[in-house]
N, C-alpha and C. Protein backbone atom coordinates (compact mmCIF):
# COMPACT_ATOMS: atom_id res chain seq x y z
N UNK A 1 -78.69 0.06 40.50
CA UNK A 1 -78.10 1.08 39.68
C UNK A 1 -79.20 2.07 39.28
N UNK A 2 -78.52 3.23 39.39
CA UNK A 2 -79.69 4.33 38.84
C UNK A 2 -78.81 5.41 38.84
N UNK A 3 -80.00 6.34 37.40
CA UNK A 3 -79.09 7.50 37.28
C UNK A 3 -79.84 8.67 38.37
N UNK A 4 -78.57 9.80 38.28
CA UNK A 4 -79.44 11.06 39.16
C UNK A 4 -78.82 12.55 38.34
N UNK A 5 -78.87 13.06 38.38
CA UNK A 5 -78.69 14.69 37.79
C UNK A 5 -78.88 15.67 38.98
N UNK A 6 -77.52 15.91 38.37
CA UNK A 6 -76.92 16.85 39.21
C UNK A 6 -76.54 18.13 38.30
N UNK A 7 -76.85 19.46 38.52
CA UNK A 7 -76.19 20.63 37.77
C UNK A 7 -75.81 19.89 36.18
N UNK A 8 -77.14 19.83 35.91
CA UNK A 8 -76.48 19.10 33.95
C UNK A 8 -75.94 17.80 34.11
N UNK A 9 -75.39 17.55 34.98
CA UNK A 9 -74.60 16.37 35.10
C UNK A 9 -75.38 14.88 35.01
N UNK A 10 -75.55 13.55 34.32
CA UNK A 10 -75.77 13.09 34.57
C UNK A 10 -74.56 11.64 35.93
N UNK A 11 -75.20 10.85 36.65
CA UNK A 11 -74.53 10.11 37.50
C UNK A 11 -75.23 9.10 37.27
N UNK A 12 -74.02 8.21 36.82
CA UNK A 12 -75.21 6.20 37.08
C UNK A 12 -74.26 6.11 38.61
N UNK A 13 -75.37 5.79 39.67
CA UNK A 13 -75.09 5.91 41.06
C UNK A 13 -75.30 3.88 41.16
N UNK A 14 -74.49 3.41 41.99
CA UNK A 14 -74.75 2.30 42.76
C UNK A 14 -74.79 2.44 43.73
N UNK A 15 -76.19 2.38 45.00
CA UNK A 15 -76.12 3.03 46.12
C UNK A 15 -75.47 3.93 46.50
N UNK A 16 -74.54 4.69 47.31
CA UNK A 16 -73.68 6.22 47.33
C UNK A 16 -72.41 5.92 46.38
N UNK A 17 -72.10 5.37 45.70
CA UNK A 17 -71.27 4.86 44.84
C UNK A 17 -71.35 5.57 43.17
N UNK A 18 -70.54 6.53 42.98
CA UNK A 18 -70.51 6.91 41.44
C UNK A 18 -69.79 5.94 40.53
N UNK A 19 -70.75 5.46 39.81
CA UNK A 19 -69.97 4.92 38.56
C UNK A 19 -69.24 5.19 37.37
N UNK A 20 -70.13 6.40 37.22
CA UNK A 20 -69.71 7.15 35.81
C UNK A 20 -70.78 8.43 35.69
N UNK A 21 -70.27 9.22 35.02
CA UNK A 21 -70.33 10.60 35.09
C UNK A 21 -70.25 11.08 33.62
N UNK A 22 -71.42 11.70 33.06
CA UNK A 22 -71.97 12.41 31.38
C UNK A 22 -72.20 13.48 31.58
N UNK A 23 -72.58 14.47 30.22
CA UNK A 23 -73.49 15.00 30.40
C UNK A 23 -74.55 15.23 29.42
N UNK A 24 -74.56 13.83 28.77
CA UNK A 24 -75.98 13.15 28.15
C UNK A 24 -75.93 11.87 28.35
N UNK A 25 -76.67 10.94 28.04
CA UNK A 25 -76.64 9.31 27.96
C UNK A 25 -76.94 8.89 26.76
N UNK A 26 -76.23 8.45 26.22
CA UNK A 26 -76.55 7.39 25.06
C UNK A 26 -77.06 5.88 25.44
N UNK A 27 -78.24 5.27 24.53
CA UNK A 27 -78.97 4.09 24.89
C UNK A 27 -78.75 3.03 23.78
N UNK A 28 -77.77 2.18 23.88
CA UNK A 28 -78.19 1.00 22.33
C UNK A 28 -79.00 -0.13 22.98
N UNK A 29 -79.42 -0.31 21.82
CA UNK A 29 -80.31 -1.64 21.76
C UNK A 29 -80.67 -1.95 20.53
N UNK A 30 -81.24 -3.60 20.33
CA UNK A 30 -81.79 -3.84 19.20
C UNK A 30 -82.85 -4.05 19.00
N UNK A 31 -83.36 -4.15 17.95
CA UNK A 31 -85.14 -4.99 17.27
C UNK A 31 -85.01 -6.00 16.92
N UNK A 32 -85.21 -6.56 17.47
CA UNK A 32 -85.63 -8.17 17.02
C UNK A 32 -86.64 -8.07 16.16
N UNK A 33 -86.91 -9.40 14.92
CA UNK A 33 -87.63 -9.70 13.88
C UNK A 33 -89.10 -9.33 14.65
N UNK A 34 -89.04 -10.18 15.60
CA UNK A 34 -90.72 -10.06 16.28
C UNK A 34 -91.06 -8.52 16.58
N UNK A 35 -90.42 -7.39 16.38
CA UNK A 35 -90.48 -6.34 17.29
C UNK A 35 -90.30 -5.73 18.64
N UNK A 36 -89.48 -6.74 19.22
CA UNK A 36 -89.04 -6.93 20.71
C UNK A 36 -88.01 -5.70 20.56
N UNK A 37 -88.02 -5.15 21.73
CA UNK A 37 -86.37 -4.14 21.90
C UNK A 37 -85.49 -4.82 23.05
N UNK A 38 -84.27 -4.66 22.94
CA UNK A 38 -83.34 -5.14 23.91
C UNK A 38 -82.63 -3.83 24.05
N UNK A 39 -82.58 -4.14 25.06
CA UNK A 39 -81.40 -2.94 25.81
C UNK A 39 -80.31 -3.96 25.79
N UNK A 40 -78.90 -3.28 25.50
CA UNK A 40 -77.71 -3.54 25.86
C UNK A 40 -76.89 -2.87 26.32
N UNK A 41 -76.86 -1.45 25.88
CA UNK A 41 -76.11 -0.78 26.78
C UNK A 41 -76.28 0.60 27.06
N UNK A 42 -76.09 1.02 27.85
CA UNK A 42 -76.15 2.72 28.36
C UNK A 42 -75.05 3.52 29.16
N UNK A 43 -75.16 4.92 28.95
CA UNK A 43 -74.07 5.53 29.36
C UNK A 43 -73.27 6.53 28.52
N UNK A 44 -72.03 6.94 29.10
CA UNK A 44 -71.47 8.00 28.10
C UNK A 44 -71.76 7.35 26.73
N UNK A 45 -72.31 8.41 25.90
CA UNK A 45 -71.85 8.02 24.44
C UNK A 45 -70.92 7.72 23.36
N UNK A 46 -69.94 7.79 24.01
CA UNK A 46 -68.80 7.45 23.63
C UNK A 46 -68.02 6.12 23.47
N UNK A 47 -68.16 5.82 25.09
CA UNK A 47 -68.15 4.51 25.76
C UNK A 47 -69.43 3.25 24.64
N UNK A 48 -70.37 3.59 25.03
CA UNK A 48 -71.61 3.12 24.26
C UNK A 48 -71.24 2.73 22.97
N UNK A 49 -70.82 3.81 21.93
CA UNK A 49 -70.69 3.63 20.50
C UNK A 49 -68.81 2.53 20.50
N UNK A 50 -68.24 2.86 21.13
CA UNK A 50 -67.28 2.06 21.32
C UNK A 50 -67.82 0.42 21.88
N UNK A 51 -68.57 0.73 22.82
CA UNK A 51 -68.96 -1.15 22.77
C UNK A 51 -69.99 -1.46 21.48
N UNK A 52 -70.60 -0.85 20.85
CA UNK A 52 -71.43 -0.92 19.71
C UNK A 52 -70.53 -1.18 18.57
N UNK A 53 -69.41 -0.65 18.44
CA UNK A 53 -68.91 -1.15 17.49
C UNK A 53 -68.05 -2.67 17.52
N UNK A 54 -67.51 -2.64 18.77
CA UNK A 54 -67.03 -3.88 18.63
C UNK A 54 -67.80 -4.85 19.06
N UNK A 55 -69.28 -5.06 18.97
CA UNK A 55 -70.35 -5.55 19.37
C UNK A 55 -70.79 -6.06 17.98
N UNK A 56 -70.88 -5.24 16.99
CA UNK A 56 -71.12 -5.41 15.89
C UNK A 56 -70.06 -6.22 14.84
N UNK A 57 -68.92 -5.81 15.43
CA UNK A 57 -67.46 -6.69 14.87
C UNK A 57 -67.39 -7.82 14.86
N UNK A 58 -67.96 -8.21 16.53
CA UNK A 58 -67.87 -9.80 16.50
C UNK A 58 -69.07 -10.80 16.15
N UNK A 59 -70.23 -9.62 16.38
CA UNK A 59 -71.20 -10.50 15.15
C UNK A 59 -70.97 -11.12 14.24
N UNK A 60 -70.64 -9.85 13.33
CA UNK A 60 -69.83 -9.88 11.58
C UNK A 60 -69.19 -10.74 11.60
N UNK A 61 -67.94 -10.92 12.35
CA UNK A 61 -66.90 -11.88 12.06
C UNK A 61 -67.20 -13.21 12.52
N UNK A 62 -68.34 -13.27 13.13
CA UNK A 62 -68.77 -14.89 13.56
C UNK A 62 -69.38 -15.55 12.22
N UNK A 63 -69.16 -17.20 12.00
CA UNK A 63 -69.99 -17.45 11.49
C UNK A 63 -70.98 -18.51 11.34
N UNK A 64 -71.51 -18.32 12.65
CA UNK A 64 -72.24 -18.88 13.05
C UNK A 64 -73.93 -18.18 13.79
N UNK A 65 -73.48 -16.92 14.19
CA UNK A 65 -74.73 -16.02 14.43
C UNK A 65 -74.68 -14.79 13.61
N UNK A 66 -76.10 -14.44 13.44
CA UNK A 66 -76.75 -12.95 12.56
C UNK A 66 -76.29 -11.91 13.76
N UNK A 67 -75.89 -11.16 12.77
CA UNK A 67 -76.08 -9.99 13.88
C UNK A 67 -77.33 -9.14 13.82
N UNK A 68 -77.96 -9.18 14.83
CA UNK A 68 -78.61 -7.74 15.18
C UNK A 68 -78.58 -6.54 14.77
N UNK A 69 -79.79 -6.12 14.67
CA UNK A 69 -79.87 -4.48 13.92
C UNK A 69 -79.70 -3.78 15.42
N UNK A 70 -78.73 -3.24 15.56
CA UNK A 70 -78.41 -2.07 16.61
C UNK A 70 -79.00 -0.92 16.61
N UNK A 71 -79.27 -0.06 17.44
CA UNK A 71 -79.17 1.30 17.51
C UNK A 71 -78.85 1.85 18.33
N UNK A 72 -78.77 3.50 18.16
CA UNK A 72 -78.24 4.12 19.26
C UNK A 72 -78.85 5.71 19.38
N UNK A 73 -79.41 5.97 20.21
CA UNK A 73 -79.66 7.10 20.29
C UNK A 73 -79.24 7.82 22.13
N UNK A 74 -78.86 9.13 21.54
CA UNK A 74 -78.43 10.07 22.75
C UNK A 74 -79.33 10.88 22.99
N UNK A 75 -78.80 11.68 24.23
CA UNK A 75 -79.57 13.21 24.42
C UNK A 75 -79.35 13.35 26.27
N UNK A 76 -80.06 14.08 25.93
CA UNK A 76 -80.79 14.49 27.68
C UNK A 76 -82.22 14.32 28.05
N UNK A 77 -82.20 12.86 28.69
CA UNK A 77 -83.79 12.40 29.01
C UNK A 77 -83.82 13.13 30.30
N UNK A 78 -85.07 12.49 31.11
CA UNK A 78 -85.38 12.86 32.56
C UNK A 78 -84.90 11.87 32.82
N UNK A 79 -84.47 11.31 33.94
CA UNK A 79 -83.74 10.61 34.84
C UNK A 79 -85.07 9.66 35.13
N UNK A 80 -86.08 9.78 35.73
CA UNK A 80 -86.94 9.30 35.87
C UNK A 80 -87.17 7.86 34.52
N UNK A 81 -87.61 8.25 33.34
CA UNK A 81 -87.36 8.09 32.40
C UNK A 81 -86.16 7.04 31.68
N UNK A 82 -85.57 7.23 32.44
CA UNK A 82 -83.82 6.46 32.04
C UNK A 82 -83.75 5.67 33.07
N UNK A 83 -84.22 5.97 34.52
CA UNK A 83 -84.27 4.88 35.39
C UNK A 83 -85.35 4.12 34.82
N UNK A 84 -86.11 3.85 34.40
CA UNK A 84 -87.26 2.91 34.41
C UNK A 84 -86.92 2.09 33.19
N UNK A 85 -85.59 2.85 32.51
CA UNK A 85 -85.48 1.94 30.56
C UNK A 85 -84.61 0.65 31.41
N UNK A 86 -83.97 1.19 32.04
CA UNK A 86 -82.91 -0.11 33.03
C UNK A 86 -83.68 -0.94 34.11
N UNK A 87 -84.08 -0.24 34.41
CA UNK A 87 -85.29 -1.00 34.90
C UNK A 87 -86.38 -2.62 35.34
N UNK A 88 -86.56 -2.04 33.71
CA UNK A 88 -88.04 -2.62 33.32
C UNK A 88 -87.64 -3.09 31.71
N UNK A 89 -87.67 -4.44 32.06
CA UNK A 89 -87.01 -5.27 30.98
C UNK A 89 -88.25 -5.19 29.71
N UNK A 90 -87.94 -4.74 28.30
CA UNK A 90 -89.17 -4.52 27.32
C UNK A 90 -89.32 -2.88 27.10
N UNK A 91 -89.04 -1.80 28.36
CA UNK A 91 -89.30 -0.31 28.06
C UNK A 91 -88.92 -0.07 27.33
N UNK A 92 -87.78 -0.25 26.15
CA UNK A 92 -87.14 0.47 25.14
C UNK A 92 -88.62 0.84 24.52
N UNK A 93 -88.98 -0.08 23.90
CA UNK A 93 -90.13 0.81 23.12
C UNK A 93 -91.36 1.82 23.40
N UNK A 94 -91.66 1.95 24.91
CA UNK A 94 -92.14 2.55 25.57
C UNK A 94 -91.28 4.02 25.42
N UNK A 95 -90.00 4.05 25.75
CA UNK A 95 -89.59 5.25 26.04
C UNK A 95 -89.33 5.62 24.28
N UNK A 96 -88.77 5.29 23.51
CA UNK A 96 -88.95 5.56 22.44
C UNK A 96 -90.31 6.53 21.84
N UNK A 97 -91.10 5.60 22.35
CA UNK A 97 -92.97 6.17 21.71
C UNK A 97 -92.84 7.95 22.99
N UNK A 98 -92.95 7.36 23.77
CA UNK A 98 -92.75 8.97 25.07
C UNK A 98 -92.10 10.13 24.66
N UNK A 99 -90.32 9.57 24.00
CA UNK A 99 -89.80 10.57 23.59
C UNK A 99 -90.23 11.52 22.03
N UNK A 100 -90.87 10.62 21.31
CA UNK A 100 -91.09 10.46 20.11
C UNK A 100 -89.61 10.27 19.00
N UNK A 101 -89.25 9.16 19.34
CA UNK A 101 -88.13 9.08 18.55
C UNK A 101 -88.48 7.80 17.66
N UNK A 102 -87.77 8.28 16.66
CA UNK A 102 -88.05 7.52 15.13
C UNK A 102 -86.67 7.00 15.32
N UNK A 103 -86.77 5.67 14.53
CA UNK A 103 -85.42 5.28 14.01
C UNK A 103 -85.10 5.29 13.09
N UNK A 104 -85.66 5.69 12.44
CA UNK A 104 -85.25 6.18 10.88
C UNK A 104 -84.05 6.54 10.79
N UNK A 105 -82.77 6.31 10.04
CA UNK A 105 -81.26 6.81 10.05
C UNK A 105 -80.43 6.52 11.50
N UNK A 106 -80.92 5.85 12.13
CA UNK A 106 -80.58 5.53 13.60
C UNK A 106 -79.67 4.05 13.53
N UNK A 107 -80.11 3.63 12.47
CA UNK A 107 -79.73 2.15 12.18
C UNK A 107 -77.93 2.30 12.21
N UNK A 108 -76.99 1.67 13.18
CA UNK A 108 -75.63 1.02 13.31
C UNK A 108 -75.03 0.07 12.32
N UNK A 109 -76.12 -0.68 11.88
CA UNK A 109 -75.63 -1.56 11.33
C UNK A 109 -76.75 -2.02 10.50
C-alpha cells in the first residue's frame, strides 16, 4: 500500500489498484505512557475521525482496558513522507518532529 498524488489528489494505491481517494490525509495514533507512537489509522479524514470515535467508544465502554490517548492530525504532507509513516513501524514521531507538529489541543480523548 502506498499513497501517490495526483493533481491535489491524494490515492492510497495497492499495486494499480485505487483504494481510496482525498484531498488531504488524516493520521491517528496514540502515545503510549513510555512515549511510543502507534499508528492506527490513515486516510480520508472523515473516515479516520469516524473510526476514532468509535475506537474510543469501545475503550470507554470496556471494563476491562484503559483507553489510549488518541490523536489526530490532517493536512497535506508529501507523499514521500506519508509513505514511510505506513511504512516504518515507530515513524509517527519522526514525522511529527519533520512536520513540526505539536500536540497540544490535538488530544481526542
Amino acid at each position: 500500500m502506498n499513497y501517490e498524488l495526483y493533481m491535489g489528489t491524494y490515492y492510497l494505491m495497492e499495486g494499480k489498484r485505487i483504494l481510496h481517494a482525498c484531498d488531504e490525509v488524516a493520521i491517528a495514533f496514540s502515545k503510549e505512557e513510555d512515549s511510543t507512537y502507534i499508528l492506527h489509522k490513515h486516510g480520508d479524514p472523515q473516515l479516520v475521525k469516524n473510526w476514532l470515535d468509535r475506537a474510543t467508544k469501545l475503550y470507554e465502554d470496556s471494563l476491562t482496558h484503559t483507553c489510549p490517548t488518541f490523536y489526530m492530525i490532517s493536512g497535506k504532507f508529501p507523499v514521500e513522507d506519508l509513505n514511510r509513516l505506513i511504512d516504518t513501524s515507530g515513524w509517527v514521531k519522526y514525522f511529527l518532529e519533520k512536520h513540526n507538529i505539536s500536540l497540544e489541543d490535538k488530544e481526542t480523548r
